[in-house]
C-alpha atoms as a PDB file:
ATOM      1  CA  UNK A   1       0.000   0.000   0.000  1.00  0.00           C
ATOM      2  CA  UNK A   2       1.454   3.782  -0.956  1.00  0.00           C
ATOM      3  CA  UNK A   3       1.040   6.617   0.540  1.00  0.00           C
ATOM      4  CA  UNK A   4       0.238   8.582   3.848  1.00  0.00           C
ATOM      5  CA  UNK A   5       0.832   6.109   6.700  1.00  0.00           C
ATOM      6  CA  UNK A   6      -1.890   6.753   8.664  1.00  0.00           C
ATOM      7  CA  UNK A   7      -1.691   5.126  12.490  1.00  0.00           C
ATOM      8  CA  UNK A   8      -4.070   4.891  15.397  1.00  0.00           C
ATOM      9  CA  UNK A   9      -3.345   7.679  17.959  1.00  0.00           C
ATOM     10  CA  UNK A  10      -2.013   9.770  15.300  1.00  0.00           C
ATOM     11  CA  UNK A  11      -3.220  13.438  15.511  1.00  0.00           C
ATOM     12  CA  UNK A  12      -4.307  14.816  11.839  1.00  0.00           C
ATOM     13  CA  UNK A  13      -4.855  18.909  11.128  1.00  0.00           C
ATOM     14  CA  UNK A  14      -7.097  19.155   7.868  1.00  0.00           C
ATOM     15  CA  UNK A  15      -7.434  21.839   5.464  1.00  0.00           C
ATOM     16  CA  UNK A  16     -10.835  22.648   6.008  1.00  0.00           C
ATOM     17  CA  UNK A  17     -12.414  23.166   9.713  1.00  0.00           C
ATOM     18  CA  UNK A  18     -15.681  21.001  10.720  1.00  0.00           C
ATOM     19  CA  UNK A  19     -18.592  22.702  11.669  1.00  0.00           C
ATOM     20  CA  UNK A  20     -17.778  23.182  15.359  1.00  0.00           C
ATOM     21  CA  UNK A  21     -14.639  25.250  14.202  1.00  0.00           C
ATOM     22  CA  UNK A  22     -11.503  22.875  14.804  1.00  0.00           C
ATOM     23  CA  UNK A  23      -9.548  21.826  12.492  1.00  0.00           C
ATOM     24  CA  UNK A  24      -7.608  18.597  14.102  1.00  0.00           C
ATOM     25  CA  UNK A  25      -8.830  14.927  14.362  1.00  0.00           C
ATOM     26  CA  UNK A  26      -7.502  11.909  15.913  1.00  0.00           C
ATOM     27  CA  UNK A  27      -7.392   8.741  14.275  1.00  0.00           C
ATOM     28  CA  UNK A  28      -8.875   5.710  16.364  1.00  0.00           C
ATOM     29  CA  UNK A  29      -9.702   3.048  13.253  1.00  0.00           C
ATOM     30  CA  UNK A  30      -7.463   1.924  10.758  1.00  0.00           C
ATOM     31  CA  UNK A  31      -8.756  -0.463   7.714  1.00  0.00           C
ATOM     32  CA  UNK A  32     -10.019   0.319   3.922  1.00  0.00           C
ATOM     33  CA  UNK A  33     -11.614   3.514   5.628  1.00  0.00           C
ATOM     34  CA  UNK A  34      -9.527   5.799   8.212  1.00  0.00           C
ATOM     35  CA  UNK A  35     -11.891   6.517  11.581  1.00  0.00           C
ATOM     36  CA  UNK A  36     -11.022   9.989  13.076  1.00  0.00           C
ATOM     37  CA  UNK A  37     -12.517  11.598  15.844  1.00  0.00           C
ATOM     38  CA  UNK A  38     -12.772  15.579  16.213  1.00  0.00           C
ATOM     39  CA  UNK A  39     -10.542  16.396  19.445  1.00  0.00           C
ATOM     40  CA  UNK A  40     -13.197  19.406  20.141  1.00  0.00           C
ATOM     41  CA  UNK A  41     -16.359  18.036  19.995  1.00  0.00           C
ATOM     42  CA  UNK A  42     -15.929  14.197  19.406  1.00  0.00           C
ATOM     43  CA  UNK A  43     -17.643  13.506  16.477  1.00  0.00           C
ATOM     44  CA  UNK A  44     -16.432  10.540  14.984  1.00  0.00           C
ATOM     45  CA  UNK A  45     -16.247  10.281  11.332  1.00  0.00           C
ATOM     46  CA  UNK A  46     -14.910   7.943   8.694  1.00  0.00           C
ATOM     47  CA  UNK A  47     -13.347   9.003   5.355  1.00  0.00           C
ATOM     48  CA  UNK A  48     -11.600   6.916   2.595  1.00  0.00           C
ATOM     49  CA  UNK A  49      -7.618   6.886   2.575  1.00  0.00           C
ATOM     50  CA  UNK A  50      -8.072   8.650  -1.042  1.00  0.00           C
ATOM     51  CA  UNK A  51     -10.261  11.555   0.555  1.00  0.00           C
ATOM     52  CA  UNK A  52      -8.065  11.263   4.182  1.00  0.00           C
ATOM     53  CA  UNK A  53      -4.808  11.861   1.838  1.00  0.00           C
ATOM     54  CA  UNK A  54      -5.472  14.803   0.050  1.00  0.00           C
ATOM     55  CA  UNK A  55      -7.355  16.856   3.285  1.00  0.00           C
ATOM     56  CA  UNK A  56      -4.313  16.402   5.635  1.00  0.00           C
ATOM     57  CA  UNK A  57      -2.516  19.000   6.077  1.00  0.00           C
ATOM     58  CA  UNK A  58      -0.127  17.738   8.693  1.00  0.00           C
ATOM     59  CA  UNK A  59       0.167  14.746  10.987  1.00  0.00           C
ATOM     60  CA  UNK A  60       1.483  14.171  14.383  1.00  0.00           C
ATOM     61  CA  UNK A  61       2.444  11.184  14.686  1.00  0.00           C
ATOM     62  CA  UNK A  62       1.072   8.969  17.988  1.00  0.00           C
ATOM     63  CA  UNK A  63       4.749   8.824  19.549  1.00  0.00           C
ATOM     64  CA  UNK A  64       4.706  13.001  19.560  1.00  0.00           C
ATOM     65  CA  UNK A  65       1.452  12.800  21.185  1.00  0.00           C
ATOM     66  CA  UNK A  66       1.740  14.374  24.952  1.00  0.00           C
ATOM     67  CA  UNK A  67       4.989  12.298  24.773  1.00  0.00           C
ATOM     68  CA  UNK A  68       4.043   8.984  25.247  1.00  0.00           C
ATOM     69  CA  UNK A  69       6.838   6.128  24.493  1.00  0.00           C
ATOM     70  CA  UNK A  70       6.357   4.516  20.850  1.00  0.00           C
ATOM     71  CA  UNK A  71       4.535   0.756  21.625  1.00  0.00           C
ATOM     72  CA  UNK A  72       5.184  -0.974  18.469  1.00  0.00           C
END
């Protein structure tokens, strides 16, 4: 598989804000679709890899998250 490695825990800004205003999403499933979760007001939404791709505007990766150790 090519392109963005997406991973759960990883913290995704996108290019256009959701209704409630933010602008950064948390992934939680990973599969044919990518599950991401709004860290403002916790909607929960799924979007193909294609779509999840080409909105991202930068990732965070789950190990630069609030410093946690890397697991895997």
């Amino acid at each position: 598989m090519s392109g963005t490695p997406f991973n759960v825990g990883d913290r995704i800004t996108l290019k256009k804000p959701h209704p409630c205003g933010s602008r950064d999403w948390e992934v939680y499933r990973i599969g044919a679709d990518i599950g991401m979760k709004c860290l403002k007001c916790s909607r929960r939404m799924m979007f193909t890899r294609r779509d999840a791709e080409r909105k991202k505007v930068s990732i965070i990766n789950y190990d630069e998250v609030d410093g946690r150790p890397d697991s895997r």
